[in-house]
Every structure is written in structure tokens, then in C-alpha cells.
N, C-alpha and C. Protein backbone atom coordinates (compact mmCIF):
# COMPACT_ATOMS: atom_id res chain seq x y z
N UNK A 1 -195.09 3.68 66.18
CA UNK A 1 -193.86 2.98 66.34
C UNK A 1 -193.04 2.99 65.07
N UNK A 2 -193.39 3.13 63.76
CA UNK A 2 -193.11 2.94 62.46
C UNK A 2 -192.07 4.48 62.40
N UNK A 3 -192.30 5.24 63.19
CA UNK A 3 -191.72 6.50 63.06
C UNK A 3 -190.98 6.57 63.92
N UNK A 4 -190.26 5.69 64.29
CA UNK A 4 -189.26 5.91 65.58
C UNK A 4 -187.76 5.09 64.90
N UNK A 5 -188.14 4.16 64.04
CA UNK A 5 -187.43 3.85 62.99
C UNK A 5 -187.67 3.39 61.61
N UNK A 6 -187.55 4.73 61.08
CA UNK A 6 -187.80 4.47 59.66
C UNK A 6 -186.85 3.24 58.99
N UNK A 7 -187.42 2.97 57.88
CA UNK A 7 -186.37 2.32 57.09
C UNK A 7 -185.06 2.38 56.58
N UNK A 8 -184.58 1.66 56.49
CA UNK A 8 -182.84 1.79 56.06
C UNK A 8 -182.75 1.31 54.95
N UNK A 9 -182.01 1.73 53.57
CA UNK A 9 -181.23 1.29 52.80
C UNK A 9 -180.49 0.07 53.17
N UNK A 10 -180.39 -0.78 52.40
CA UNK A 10 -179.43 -1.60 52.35
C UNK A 10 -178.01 -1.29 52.48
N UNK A 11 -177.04 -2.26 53.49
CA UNK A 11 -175.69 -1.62 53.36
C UNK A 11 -175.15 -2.29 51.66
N UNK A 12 -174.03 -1.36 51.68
CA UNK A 12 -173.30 -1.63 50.41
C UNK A 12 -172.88 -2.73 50.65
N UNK A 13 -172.17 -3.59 51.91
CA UNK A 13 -171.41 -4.86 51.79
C UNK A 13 -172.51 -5.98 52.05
N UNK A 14 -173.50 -5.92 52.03
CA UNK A 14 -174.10 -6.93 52.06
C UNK A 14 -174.76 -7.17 50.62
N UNK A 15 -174.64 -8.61 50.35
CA UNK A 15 -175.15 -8.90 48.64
C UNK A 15 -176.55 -9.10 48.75
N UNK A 16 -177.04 -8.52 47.31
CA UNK A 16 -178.37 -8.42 47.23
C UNK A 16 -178.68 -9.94 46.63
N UNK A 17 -180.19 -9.94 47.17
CA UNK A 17 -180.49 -11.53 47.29
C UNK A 17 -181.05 -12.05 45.85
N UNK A 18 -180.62 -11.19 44.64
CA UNK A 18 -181.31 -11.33 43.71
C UNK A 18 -180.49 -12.43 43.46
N UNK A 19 -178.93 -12.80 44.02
CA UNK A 19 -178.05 -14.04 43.43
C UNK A 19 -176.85 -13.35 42.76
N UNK A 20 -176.67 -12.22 42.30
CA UNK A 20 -175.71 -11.45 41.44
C UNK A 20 -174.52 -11.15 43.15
N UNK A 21 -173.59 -11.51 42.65
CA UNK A 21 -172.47 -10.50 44.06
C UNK A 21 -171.69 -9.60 43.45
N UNK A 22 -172.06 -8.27 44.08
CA UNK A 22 -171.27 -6.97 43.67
C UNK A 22 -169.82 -7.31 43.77
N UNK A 23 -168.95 -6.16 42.62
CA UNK A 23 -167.85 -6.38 41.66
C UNK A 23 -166.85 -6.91 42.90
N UNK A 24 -166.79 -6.45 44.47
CA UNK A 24 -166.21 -6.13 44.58
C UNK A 24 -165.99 -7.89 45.58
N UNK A 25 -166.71 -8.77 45.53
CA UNK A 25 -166.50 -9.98 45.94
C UNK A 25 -166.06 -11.04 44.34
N UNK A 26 -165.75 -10.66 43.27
CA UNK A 26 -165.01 -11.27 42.09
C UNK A 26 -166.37 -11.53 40.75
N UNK A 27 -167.18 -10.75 40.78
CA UNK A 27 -168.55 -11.12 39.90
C UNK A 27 -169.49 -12.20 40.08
N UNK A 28 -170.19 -12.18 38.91
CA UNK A 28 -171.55 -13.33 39.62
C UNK A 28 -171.20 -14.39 40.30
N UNK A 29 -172.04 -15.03 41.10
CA UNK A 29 -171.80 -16.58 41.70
C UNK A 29 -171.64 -17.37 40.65
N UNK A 30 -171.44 -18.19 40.76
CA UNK A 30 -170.75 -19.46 39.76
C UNK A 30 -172.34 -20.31 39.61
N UNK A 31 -172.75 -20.70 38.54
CA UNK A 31 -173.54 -21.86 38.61
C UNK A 31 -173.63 -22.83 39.43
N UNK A 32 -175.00 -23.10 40.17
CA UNK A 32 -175.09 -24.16 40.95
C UNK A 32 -174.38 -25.52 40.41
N UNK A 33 -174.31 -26.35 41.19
CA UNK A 33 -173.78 -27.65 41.15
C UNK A 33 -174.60 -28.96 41.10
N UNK A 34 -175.25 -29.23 39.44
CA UNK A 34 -175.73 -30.10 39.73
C UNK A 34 -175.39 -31.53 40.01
N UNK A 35 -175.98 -31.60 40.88
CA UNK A 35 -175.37 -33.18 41.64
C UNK A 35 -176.04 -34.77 41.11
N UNK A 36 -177.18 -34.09 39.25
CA UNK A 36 -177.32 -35.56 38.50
C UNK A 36 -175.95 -35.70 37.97
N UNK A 37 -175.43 -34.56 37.54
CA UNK A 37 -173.93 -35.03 36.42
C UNK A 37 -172.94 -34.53 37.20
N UNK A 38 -171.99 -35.40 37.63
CA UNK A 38 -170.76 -35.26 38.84
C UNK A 38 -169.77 -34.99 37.60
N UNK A 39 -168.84 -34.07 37.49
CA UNK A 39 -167.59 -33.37 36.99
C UNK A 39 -166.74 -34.64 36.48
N UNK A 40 -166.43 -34.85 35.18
CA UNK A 40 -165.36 -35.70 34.45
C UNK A 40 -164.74 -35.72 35.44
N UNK A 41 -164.27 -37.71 35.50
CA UNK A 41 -162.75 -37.77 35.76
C UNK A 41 -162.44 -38.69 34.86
N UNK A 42 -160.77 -38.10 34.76
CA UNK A 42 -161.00 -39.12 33.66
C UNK A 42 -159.47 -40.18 34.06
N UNK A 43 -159.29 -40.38 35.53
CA UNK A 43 -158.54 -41.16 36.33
C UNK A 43 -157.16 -40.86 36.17
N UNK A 44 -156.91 -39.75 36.60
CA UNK A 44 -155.60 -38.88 36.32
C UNK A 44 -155.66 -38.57 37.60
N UNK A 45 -154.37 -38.08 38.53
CA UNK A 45 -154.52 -37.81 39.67
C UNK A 45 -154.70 -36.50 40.00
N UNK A 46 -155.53 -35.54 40.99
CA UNK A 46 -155.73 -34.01 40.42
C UNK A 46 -154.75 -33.74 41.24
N UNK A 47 -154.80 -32.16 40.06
CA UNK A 47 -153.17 -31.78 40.21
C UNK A 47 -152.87 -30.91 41.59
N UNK A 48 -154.38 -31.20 42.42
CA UNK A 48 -153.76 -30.51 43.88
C UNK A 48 -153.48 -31.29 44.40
N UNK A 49 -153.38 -32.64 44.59
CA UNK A 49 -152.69 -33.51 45.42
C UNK A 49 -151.48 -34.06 45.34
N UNK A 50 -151.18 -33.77 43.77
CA UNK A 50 -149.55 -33.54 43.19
C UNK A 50 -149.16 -35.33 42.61
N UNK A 51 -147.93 -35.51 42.72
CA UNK A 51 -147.51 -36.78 42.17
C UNK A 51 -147.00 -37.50 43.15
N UNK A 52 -146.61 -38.78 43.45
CA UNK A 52 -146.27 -40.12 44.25
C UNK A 52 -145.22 -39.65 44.00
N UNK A 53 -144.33 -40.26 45.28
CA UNK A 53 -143.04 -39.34 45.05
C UNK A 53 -142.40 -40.66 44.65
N UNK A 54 -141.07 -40.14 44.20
CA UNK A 54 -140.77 -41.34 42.77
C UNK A 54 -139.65 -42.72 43.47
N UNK A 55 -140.00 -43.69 43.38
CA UNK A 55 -138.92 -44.67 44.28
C UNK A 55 -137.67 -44.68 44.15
N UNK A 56 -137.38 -44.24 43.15
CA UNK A 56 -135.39 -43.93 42.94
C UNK A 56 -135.33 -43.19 43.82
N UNK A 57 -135.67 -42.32 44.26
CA UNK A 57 -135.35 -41.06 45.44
C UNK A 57 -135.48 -41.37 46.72
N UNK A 58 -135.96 -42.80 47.07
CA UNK A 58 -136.03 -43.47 48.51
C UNK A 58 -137.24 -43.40 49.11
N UNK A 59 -138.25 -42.64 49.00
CA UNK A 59 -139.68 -42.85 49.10
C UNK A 59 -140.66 -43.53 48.71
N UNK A 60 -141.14 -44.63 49.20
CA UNK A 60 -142.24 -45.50 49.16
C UNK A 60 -143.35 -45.46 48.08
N UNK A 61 -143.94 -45.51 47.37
CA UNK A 61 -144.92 -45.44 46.43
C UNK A 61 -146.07 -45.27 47.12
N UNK A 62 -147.29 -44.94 47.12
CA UNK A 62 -148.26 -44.27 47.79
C UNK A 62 -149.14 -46.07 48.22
N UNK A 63 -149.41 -46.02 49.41
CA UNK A 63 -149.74 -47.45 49.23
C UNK A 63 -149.22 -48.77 49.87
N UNK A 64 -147.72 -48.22 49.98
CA UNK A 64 -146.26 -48.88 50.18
C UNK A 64 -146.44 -48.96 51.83
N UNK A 65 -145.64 -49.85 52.45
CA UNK A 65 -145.55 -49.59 53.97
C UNK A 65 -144.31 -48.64 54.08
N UNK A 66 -144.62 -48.04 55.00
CA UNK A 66 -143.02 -47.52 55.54
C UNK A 66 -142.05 -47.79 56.16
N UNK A 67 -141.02 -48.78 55.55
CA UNK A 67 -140.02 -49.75 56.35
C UNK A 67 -139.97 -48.50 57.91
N UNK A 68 -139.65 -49.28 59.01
CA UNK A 68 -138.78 -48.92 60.77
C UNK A 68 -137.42 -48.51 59.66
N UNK A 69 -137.08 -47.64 60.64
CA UNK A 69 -135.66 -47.66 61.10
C UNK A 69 -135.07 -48.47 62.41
N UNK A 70 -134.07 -48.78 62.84
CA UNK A 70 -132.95 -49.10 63.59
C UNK A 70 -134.43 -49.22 64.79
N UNK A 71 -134.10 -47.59 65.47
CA UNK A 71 -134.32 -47.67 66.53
C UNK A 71 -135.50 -48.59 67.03
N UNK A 72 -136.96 -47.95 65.94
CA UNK A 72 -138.11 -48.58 65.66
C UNK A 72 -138.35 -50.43 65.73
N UNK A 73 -137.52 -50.44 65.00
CA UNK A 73 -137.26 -51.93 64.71
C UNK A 73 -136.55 -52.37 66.05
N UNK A 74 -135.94 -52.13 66.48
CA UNK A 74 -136.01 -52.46 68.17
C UNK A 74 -136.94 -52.85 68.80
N UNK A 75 -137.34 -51.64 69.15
CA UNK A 75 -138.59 -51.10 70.21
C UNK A 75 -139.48 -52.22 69.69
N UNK A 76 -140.13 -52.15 68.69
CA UNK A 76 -141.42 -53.34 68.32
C UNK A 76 -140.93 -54.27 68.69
N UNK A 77 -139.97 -54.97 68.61
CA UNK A 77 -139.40 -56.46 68.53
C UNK A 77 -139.16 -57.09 69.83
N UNK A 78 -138.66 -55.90 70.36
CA UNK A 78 -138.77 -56.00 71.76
C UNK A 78 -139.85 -55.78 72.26
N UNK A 79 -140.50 -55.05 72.44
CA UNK A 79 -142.06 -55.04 72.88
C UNK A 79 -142.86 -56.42 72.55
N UNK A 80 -142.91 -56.85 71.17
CA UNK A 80 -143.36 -58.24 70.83
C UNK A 80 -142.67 -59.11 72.10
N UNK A 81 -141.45 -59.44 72.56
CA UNK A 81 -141.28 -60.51 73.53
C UNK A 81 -141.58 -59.96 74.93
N UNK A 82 -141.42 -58.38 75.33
CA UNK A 82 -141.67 -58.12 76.66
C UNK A 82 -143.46 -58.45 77.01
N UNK A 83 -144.06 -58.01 75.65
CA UNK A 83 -145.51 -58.24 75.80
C UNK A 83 -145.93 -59.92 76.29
N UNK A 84 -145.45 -60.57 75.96
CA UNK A 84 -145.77 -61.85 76.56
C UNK A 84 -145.67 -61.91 77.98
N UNK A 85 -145.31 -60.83 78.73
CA UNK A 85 -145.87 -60.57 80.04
C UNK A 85 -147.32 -60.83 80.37
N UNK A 86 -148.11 -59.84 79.53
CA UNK A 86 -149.45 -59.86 79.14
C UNK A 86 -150.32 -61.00 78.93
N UNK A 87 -149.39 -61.97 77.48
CA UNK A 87 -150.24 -62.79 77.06
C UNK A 87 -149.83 -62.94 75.42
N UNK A 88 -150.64 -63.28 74.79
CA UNK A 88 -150.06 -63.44 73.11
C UNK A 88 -151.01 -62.15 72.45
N UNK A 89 -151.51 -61.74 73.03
CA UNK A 89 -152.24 -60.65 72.32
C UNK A 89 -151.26 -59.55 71.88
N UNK A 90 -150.07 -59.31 72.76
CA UNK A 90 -149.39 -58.16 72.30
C UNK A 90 -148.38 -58.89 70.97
N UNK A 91 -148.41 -59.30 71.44
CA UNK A 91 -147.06 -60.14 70.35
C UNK A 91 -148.10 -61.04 68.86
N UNK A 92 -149.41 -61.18 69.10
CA UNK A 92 -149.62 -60.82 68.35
C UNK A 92 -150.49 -59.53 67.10
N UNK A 93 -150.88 -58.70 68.20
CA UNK A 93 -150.70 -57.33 67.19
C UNK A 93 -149.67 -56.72 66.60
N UNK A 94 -148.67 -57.18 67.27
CA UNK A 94 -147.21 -56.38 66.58
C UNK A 94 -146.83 -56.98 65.54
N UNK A 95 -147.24 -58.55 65.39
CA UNK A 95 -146.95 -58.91 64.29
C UNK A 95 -147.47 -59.08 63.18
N UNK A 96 -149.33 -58.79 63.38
CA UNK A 96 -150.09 -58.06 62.11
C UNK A 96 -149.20 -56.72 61.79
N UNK A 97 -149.13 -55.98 62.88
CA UNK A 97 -149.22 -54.62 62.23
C UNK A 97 -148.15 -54.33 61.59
N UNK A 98 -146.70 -54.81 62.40
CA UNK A 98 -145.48 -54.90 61.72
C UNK A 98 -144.76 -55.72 60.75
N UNK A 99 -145.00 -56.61 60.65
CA UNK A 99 -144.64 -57.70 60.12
C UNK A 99 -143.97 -57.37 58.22
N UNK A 100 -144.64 -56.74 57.95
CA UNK A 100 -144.50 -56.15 56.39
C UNK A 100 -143.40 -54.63 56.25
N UNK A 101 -143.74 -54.33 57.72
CA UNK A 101 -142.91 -52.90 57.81
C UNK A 101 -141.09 -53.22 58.21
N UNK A 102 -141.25 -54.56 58.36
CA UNK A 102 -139.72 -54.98 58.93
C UNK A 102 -139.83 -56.18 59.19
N UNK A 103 -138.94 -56.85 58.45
CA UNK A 103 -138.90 -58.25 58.45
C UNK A 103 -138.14 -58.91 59.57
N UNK A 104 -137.20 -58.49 60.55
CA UNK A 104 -137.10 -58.57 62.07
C UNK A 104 -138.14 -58.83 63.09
N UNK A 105 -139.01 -57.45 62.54
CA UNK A 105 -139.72 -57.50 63.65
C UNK A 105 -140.62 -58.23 63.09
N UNK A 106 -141.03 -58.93 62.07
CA UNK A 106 -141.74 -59.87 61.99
C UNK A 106 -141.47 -61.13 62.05
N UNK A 107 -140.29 -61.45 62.52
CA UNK A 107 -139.93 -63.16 62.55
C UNK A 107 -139.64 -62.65 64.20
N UNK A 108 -139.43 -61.78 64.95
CA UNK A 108 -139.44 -61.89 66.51
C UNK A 108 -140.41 -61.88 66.65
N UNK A 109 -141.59 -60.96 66.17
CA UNK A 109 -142.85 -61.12 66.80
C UNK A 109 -143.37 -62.51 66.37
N UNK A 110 -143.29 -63.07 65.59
CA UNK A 110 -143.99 -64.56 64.99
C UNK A 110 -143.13 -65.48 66.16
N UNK A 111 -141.99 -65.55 66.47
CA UNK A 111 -141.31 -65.89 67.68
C UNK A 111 -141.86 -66.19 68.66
N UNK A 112 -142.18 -65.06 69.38
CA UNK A 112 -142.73 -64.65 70.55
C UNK A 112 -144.39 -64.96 70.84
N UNK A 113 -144.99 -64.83 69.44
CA UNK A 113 -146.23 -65.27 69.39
C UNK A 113 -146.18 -67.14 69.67
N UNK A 114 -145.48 -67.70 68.89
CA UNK A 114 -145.38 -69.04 68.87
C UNK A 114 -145.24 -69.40 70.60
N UNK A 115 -144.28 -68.98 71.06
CA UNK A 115 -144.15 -69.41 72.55
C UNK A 115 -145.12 -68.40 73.15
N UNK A 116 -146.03 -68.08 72.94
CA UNK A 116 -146.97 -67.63 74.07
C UNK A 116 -148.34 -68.14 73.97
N UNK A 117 -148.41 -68.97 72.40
CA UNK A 117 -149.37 -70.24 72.08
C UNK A 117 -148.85 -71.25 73.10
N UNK A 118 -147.64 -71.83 72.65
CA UNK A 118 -147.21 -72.63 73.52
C UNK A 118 -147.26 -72.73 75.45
N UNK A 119 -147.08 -71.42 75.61
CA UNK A 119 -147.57 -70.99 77.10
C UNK A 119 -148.89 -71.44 77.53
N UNK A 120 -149.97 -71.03 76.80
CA UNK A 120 -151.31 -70.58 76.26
C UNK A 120 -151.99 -72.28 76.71
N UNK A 121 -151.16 -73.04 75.49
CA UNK A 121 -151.80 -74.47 75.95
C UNK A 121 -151.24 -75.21 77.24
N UNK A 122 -149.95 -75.27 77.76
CA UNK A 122 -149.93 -75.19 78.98
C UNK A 122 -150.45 -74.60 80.15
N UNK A 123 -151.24 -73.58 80.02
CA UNK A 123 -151.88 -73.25 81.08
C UNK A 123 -153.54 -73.78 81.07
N UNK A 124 -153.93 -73.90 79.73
CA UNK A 124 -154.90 -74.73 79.49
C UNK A 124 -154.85 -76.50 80.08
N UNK A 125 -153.70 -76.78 79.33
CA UNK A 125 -153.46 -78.29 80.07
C UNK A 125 -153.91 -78.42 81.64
N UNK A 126 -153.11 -77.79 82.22
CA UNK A 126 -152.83 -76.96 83.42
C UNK A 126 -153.84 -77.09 84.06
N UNK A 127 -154.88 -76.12 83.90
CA UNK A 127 -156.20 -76.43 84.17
C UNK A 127 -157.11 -77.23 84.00
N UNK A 128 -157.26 -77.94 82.86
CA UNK A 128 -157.92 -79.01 82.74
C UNK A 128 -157.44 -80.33 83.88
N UNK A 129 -156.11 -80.27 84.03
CA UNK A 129 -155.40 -81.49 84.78
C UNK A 129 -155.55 -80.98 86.21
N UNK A 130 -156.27 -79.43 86.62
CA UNK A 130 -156.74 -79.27 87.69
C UNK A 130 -157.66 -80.04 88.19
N UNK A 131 -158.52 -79.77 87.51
CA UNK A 131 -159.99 -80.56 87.64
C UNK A 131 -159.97 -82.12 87.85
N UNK A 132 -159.12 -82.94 87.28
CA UNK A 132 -158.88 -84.12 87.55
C UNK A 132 -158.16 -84.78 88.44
N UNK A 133 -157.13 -84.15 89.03
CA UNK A 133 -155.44 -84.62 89.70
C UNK A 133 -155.89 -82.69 90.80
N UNK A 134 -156.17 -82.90 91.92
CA UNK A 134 -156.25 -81.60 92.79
C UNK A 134 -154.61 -81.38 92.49
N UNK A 135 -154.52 -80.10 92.83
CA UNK A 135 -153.19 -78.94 93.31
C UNK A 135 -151.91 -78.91 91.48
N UNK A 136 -152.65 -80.06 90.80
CA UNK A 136 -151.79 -79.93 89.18
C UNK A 136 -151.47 -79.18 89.18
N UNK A 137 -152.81 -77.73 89.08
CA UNK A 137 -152.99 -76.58 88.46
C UNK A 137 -152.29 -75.53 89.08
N UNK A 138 -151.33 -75.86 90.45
CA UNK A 138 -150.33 -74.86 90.81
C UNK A 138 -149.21 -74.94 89.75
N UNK A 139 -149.00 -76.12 88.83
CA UNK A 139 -147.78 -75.87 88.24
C UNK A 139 -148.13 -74.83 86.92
N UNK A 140 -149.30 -74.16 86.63
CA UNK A 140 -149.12 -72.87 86.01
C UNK A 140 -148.60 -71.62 86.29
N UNK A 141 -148.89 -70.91 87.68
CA UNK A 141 -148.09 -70.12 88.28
C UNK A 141 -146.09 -70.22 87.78
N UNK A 142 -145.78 -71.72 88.04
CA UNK A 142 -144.21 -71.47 87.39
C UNK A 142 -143.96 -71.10 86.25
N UNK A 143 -145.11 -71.74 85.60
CA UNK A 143 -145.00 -71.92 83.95
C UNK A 143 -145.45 -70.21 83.54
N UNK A 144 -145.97 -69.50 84.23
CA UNK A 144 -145.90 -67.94 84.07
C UNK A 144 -144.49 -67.27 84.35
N UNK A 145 -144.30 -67.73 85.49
CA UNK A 145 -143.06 -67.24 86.14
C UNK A 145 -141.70 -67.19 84.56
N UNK A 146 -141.76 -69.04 84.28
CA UNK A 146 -140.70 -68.91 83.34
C UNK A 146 -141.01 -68.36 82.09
N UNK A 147 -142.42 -67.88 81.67
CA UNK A 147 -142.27 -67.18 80.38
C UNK A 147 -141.92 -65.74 80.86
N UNK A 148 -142.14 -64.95 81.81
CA UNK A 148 -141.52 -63.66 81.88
C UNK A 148 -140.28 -63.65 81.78
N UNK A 149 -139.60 -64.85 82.13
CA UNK A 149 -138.03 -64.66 82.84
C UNK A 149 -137.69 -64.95 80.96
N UNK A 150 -137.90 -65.70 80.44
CA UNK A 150 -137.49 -65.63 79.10
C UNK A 150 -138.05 -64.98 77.75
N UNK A 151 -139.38 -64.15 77.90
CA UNK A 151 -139.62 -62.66 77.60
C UNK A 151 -139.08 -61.82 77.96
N UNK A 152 -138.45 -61.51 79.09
CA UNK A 152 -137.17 -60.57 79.27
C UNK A 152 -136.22 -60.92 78.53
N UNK A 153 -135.56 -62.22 78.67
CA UNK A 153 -134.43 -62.60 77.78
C UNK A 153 -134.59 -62.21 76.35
N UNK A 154 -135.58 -62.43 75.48
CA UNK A 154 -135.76 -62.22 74.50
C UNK A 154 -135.68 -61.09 74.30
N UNK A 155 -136.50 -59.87 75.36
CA UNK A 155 -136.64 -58.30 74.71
C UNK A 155 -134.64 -57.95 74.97
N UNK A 156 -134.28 -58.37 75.96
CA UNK A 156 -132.69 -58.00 76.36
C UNK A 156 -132.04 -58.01 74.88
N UNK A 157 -132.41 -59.67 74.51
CA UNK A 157 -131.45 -59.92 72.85
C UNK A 157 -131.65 -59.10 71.95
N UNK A 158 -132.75 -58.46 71.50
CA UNK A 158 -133.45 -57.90 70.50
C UNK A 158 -132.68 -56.38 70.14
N UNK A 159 -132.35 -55.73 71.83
CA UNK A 159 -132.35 -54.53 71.95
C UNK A 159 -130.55 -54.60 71.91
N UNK A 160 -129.98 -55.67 71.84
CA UNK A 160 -128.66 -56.04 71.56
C UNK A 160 -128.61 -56.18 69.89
N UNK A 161 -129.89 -56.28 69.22
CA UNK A 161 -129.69 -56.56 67.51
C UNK A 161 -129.90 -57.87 67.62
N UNK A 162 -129.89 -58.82 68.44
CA UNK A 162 -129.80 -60.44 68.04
C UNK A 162 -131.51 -60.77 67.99
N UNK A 163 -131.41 -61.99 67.49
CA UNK A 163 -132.28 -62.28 66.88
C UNK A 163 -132.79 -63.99 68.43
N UNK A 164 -133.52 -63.77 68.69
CA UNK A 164 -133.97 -64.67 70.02
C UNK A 164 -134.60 -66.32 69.70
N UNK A 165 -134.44 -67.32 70.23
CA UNK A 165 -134.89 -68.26 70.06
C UNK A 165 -135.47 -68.74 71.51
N UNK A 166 -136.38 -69.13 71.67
CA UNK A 166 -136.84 -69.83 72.79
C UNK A 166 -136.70 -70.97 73.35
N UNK A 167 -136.39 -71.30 74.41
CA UNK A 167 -136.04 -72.98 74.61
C UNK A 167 -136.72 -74.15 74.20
N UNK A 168 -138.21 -73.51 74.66
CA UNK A 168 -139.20 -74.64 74.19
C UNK A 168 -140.09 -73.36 73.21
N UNK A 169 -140.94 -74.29 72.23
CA UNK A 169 -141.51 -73.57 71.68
C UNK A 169 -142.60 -74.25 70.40
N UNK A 170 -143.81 -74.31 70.03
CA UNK A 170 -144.36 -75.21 68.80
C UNK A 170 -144.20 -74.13 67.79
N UNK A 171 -143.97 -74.44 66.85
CA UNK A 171 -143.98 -73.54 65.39
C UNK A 171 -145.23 -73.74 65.32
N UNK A 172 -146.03 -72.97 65.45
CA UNK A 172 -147.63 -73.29 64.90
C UNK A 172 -147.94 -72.08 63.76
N UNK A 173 -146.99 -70.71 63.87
CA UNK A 173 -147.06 -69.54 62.97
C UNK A 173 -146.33 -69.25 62.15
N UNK A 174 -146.34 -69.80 61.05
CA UNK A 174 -145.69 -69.72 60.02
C UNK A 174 -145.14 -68.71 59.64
């Protein structure tokens, strides 16, 4: 069987395993990398990731939020009051997440959050005064009814530029 295929030479493009790579891949391999002593830094930023682009020129500092524009600043603000469809959960993620990125949309969403606390314990009341007084607990159903009808109102104002107030409402979010 040994004579049916003799041996072959090595091809030229494959590197010999002694560790050396022929001329034609850029000379020897580079020294391993030892991983007791990790490469100086000496807290300079490296120069492939370049420089923070500079704030006179209108760009944010690395770090910085990125103010909304117009449209943006809408859309969230409004979304913060349409979300009280939902519940206070939307109105209040929009106002973690936005709140620093636009100061609109962070006093509508803090808005909107406040009256959907306020909702929140009325429907709690609501229920509790079920349990004690039968059929109470139908007057939550309205009390849903009127926060959509004035979560619409609110997203309507927003998307007009105005700034929304609620009829009833506890400041509980500063």
C-alpha cells in the first residue's frame, strides 16, 4: 500500500511547524503574548479609537446623553400619556429612560406617571371598598374609562407642543 502513494514534499504555502513563517507571509511570528505582564497603559486613550469629539462643535462628550430632537421629543411625551392606557409602567419607563435626554419629556412623563399612581390607588380603593360595600367596585371600570379619555387628551396636547396638566392628580414624583 506504501507504494501506491509515496510521499510528498511539503507544499511551499504551507508554514513549516518549526514556528518561523516564510518571507512571503511578512517574517517570523511575533513573540508569544505573555498574559503574567499585560502591555503598559498609561491612561491615554489609544489612538485607534481616536478623540471625543469636542463640545464647541455640538457633539456630546463621550458619556453625555443625546438630547431628542423636535420630532423625538414628541413621540416619547406623547407615548408617556397614551401609555397610561396600559398602566404606569409605560409612563414610567419613559421617564427613567428619557428624562435626562429632554427635559419635556421628562416633566410629561413625571406628569403622566403621577396620574396613573393616582389612577393606581383608585382602583385599589376601588377594590378594597369591593369587598366591603358589594357592586363599589364597578366604579373602577369608569375610573379606567376617564383615564384613557384624558391620556388621549394629554398625548393630543403634547403632539400640539403644549405641555398637559391633569384634572385630578397627587404629585407624589418629584
Amino acid at each position: 500500500m506504501s507504494d501506491l502513494h509515496p510521499p510528498q514534499p511539503p507544499a511551499d504555502d504551507v508554514p513549516p511547524v518549526s514556528g518561523e513563517v516564510p518571507p512571503q507571509f511578512g517574517g517570523p511570528t511575533p513573540p508569544p503574548y505573555n498574559s503574567a505582564t499585560p502591555p503598559p497603559y498609561n491612561g491615554a486613550t489609544p489612538p485607534q479609537y481616536g478623540t471625543p469629539p469636542h463640545p464647541q462643535y455640538g457633539a456630546p462628550p463621550y458619556g453625555a446623553p443625546v438630547p431628542l430632537d423636535d420630532s423625538q421629543t414628541r413621540q416619547w411625551a406623547g407615548l408617556a400619556h397614551l401609555g397610561g392606557i396600559l398602566g404606569f409602567v409605560p409612563s414610567l419607563v419613559i421617564w427613567l429612560v428619557y428624562r435626562e435626554r429632554s427635559a419635556f419629556v421628562g416633566q410629561e412623563a413625571r406628569t403622566a406617571l403621577n396620574f396613573q399612581i393616582t389612577v393606581l390607588i383608585g382602583y385599589v380603593a376601588s377594590s378594597v371598598l369591593n369587598g366591603i360595600i358589594p357592586f363599589i367596585g364597578l366604579v373602577a371600570f369608569p375610573l379606567w374609562i376617564v383615564a384613557v379619555i384624558f391620556s388621549i387628551q394629554g398625548y393630543q396636547a403634547v403632539q400640539r407642543g403644549q405641555a398637559y396638566k391633569y384634572p385630578f392628580s397627587l404629585d407624589l414624583i418629584k
